[in-house]
C-alpha atoms as a PDB file:
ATOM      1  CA  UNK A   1       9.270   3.530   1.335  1.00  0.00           C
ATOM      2  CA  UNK A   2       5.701   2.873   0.935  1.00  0.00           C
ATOM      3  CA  UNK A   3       4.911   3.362  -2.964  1.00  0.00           C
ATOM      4  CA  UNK A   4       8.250   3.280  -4.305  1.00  0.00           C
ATOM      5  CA  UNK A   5       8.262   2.853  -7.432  1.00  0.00           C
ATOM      6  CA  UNK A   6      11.030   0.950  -9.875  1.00  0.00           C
ATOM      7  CA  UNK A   7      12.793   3.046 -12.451  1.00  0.00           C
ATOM      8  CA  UNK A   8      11.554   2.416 -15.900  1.00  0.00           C
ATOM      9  CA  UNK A   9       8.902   0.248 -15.137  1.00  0.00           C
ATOM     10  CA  UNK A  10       5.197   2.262 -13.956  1.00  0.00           C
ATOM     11  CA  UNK A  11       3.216   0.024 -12.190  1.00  0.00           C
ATOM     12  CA  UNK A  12       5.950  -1.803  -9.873  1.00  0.00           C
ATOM     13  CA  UNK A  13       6.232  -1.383  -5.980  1.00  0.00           C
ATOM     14  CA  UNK A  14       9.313  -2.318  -5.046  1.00  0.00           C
ATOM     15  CA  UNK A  15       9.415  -4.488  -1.569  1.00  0.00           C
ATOM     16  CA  UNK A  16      13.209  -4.376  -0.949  1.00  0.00           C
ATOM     17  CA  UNK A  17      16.372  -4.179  -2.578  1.00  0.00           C
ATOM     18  CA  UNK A  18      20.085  -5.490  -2.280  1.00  0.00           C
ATOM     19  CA  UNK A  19      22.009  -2.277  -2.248  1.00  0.00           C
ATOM     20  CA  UNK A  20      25.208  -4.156  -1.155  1.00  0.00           C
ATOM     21  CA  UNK A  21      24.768  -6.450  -4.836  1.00  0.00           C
ATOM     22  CA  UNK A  22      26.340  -3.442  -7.270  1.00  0.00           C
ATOM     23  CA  UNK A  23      29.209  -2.707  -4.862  1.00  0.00           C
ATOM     24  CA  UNK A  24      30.291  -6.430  -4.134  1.00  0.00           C
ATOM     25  CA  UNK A  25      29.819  -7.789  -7.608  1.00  0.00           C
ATOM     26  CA  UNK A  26      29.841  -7.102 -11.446  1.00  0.00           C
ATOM     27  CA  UNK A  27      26.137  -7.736 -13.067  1.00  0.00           C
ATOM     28  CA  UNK A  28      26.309  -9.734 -16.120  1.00  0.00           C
ATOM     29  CA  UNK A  29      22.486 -10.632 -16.803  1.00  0.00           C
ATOM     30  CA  UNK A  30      19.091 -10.265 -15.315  1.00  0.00           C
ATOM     31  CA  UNK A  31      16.303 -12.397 -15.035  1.00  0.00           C
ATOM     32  CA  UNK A  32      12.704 -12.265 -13.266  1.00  0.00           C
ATOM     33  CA  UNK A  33      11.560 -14.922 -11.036  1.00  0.00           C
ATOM     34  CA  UNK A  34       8.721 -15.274  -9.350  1.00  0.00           C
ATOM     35  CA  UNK A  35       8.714 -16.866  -6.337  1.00  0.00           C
ATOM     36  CA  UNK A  36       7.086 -19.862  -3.907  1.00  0.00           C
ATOM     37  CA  UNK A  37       4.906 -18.237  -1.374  1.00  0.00           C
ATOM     38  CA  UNK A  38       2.191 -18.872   1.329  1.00  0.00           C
ATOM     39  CA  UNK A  39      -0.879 -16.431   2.116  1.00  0.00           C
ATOM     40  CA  UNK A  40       0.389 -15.066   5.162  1.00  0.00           C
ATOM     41  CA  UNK A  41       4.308 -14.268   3.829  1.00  0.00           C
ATOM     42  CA  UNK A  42       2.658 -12.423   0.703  1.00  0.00           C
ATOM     43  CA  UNK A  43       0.534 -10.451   3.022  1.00  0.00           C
ATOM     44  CA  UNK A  44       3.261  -9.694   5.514  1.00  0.00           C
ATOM     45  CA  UNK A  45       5.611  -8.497   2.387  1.00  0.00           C
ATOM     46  CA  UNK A  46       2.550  -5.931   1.397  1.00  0.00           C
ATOM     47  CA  UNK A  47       3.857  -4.275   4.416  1.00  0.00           C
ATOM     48  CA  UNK A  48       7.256  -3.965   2.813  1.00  0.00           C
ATOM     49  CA  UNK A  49       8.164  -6.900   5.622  1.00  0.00           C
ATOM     50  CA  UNK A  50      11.478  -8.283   3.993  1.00  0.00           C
ATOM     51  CA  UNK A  51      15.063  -8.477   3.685  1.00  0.00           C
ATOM     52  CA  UNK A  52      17.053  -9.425   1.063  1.00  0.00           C
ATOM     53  CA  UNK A  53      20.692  -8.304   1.672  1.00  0.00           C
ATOM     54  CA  UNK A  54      22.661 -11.919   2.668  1.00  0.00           C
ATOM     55  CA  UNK A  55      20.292 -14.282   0.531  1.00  0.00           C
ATOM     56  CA  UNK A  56      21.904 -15.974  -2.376  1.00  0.00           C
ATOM     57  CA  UNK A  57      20.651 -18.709  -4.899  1.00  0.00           C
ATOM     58  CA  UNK A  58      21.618 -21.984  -5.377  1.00  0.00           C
ATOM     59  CA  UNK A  59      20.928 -24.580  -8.306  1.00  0.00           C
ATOM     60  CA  UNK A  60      19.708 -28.390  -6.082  1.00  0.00           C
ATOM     61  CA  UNK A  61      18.078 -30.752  -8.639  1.00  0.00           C
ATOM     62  CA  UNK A  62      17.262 -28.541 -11.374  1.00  0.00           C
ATOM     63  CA  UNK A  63      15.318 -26.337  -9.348  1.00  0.00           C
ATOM     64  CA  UNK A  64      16.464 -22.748  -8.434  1.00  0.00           C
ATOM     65  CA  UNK A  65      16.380 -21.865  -4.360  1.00  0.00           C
ATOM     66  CA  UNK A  66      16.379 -18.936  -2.678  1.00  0.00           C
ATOM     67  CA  UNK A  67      18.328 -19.460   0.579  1.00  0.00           C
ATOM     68  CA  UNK A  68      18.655 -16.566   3.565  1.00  0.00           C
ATOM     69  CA  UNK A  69      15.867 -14.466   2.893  1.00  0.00           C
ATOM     70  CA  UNK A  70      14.263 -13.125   5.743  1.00  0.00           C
ATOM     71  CA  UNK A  71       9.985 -12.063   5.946  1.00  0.00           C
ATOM     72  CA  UNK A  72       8.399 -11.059   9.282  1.00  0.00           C
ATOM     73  CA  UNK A  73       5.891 -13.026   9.906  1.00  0.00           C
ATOM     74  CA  UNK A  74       2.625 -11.663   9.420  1.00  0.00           C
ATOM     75  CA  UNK A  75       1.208  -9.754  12.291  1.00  0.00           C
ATOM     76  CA  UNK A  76      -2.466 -11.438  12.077  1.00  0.00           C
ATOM     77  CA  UNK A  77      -1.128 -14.938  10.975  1.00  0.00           C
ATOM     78  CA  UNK A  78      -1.354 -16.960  13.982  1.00  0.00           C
ATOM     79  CA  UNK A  79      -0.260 -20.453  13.268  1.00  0.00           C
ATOM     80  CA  UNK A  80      -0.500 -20.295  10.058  1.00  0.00           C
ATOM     81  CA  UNK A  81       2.834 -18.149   9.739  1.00  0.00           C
ATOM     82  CA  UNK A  82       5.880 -20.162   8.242  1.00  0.00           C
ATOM     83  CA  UNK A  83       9.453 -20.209   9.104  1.00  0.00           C
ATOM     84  CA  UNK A  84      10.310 -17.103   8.034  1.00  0.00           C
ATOM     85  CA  UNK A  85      14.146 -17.530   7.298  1.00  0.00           C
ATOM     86  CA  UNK A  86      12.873 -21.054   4.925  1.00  0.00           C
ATOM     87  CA  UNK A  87      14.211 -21.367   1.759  1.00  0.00           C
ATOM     88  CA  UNK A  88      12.001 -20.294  -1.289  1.00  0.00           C
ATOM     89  CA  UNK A  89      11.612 -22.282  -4.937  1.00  0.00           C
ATOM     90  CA  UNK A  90      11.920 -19.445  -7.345  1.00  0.00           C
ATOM     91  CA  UNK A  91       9.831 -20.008 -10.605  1.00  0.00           C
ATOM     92  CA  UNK A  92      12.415 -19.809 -13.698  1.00  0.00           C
ATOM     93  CA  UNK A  93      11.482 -21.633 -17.152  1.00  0.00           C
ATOM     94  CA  UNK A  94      13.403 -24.545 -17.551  1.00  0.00           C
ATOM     95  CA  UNK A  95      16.024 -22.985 -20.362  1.00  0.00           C
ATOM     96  CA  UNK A  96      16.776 -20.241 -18.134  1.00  0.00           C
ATOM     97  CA  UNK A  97      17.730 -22.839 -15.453  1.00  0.00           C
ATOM     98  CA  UNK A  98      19.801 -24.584 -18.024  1.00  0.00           C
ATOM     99  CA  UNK A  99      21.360 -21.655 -19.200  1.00  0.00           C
ATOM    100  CA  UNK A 100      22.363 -20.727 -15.120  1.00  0.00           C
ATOM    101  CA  UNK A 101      23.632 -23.779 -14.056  1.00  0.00           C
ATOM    102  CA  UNK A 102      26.124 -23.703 -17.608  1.00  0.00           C
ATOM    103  CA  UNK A 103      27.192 -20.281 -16.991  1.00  0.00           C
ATOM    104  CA  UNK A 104      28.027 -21.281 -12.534  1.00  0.00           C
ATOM    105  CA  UNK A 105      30.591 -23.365 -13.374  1.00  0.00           C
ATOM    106  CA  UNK A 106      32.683 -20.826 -14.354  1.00  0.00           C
ATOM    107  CA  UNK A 107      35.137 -19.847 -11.826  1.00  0.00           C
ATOM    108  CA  UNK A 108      33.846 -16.720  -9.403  1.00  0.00           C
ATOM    109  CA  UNK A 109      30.566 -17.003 -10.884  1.00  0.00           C
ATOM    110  CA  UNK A 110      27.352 -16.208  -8.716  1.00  0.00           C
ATOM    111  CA  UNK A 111      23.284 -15.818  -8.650  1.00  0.00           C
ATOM    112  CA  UNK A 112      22.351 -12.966  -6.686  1.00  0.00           C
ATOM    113  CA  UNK A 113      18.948 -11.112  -5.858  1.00  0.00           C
ATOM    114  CA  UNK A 114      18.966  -7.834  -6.623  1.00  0.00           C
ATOM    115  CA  UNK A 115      15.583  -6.567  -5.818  1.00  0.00           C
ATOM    116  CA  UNK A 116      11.760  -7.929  -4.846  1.00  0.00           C
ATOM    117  CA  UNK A 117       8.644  -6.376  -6.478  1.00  0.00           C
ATOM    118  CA  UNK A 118       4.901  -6.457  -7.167  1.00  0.00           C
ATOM    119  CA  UNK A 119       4.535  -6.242 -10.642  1.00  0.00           C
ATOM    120  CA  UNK A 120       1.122  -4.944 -12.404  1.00  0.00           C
ATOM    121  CA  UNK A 121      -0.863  -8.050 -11.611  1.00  0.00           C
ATOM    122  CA  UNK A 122       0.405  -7.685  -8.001  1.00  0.00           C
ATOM    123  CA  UNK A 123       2.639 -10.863  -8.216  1.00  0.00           C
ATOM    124  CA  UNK A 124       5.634 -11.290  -6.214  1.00  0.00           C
ATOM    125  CA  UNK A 125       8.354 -11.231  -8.683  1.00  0.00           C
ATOM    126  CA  UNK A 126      12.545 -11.004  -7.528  1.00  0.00           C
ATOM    127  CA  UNK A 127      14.962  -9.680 -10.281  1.00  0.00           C
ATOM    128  CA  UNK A 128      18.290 -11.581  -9.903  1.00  0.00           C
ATOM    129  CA  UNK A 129      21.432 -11.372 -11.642  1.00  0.00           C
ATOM    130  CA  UNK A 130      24.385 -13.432 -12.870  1.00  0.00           C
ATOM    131  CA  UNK A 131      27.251 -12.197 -11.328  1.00  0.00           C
ATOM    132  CA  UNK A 132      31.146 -12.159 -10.722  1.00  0.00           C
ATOM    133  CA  UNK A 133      32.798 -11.124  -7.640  1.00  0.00           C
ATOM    134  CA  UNK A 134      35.017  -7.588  -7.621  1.00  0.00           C
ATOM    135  CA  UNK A 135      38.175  -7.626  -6.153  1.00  0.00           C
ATOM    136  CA  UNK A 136      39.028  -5.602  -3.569  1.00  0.00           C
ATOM    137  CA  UNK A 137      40.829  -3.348  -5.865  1.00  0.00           C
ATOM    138  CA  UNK A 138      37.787  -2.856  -8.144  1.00  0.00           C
ATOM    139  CA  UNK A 139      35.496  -1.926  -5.237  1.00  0.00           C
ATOM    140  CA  UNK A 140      38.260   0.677  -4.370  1.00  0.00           C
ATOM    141  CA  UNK A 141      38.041   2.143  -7.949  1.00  0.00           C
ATOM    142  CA  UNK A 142      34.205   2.355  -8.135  1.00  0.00           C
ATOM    143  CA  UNK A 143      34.544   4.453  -5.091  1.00  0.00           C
ATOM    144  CA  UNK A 144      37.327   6.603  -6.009  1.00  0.00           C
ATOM    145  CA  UNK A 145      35.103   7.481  -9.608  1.00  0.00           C
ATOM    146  CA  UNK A 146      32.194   7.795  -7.516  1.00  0.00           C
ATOM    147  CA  UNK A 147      33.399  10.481  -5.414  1.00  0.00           C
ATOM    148  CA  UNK A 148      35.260  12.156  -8.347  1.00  0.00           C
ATOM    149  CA  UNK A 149      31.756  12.629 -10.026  1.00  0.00           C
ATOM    150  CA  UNK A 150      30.434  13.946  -6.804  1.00  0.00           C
ATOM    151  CA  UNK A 151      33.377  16.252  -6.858  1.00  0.00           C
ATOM    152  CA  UNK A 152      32.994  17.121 -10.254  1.00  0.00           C
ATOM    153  CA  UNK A 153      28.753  17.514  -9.972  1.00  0.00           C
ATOM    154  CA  UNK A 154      29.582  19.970  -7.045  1.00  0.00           C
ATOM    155  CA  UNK A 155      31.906  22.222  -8.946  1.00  0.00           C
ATOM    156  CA  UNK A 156      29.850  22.647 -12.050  1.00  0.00           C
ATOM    157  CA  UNK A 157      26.976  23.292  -9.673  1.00  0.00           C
ATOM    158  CA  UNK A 158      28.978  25.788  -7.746  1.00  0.00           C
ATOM    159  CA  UNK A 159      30.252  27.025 -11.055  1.00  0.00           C
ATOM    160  CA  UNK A 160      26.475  27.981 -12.731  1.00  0.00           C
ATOM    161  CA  UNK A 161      25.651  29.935  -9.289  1.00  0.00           C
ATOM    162  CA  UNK A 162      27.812  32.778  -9.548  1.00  0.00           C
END
């Protein structure tokens, strides 16, 4: 995955993503955070050292955390590694924190990380998303029109060969 690159956007190497984010919720909006790091966790996450699949964000004291993520530590680090399941400050102007903590107080409403990044200035940024939960029923039907575009990709490929 080294030099992955984000749809879209040219000069971003993506670090890790939360694949499991689309299939267990609905994405309302996006927003880009940066994040709270030390020396060693940035240079451990160059090597594309991170996981991002069970985190989720919570609102303490009008600061935005980022609880569960996991970074290796960093191979040369030597004491100076931190925890590396701590929780993280994300960096979110104070509007946008405003405007988060309104919108989670409606019912089945969540913040979730959807995927971490270098941007251009190589800055540690994390996209996250406002979210609802899907029902079982809804992940069901996202699968079922999933696999009939599969089906229906395969036939019209099938169909231009002969």
């Amino acid at each position: 995955m080294a030099g992955a690159k984000a749809k879209g956007k040219p000069n971003i190497k993506v670090i890790s993503r939360n694949r499991v984010a689309h299939h267990n919720y609905f994405i309302d909006e996006t927003f880009e955070a940066g994040i709270e790091l030390t020396g060693a966790e940035v240079k451990s996450l160059r090597d594309r050292a991170a996981q991002i699949t069970d985190t989720f964000v919570l609102i303490r004291g009008g600061e935005v955390w980022l609880n569960g993520m996991h970074i290796h530590p960093y191979v040369n680090g030597g004491v100076w590694n931190p925890d590396p399941d701590r929780r993280r400050k994300l960096l979110l102007h104070r509007r946008q924190i405003d405007y988060l903590e309104q919108k989670l107080r409606t019912k089945g409403a969540a913040i979730v990380p959807l995927q971490m990044y270098f941007d251009e200035h190589n800055r540690v940024k994390l996209t996250i998303a406002l979210a609802h939960g899907k029902k079982l029923y809804d992940k069901r039907a996202d699968m079922a029109a999933r696999d009939s575009d599969r089906e229906i990709r395969r036939a019209l490929k099938q169909r231009s060969r002969v």
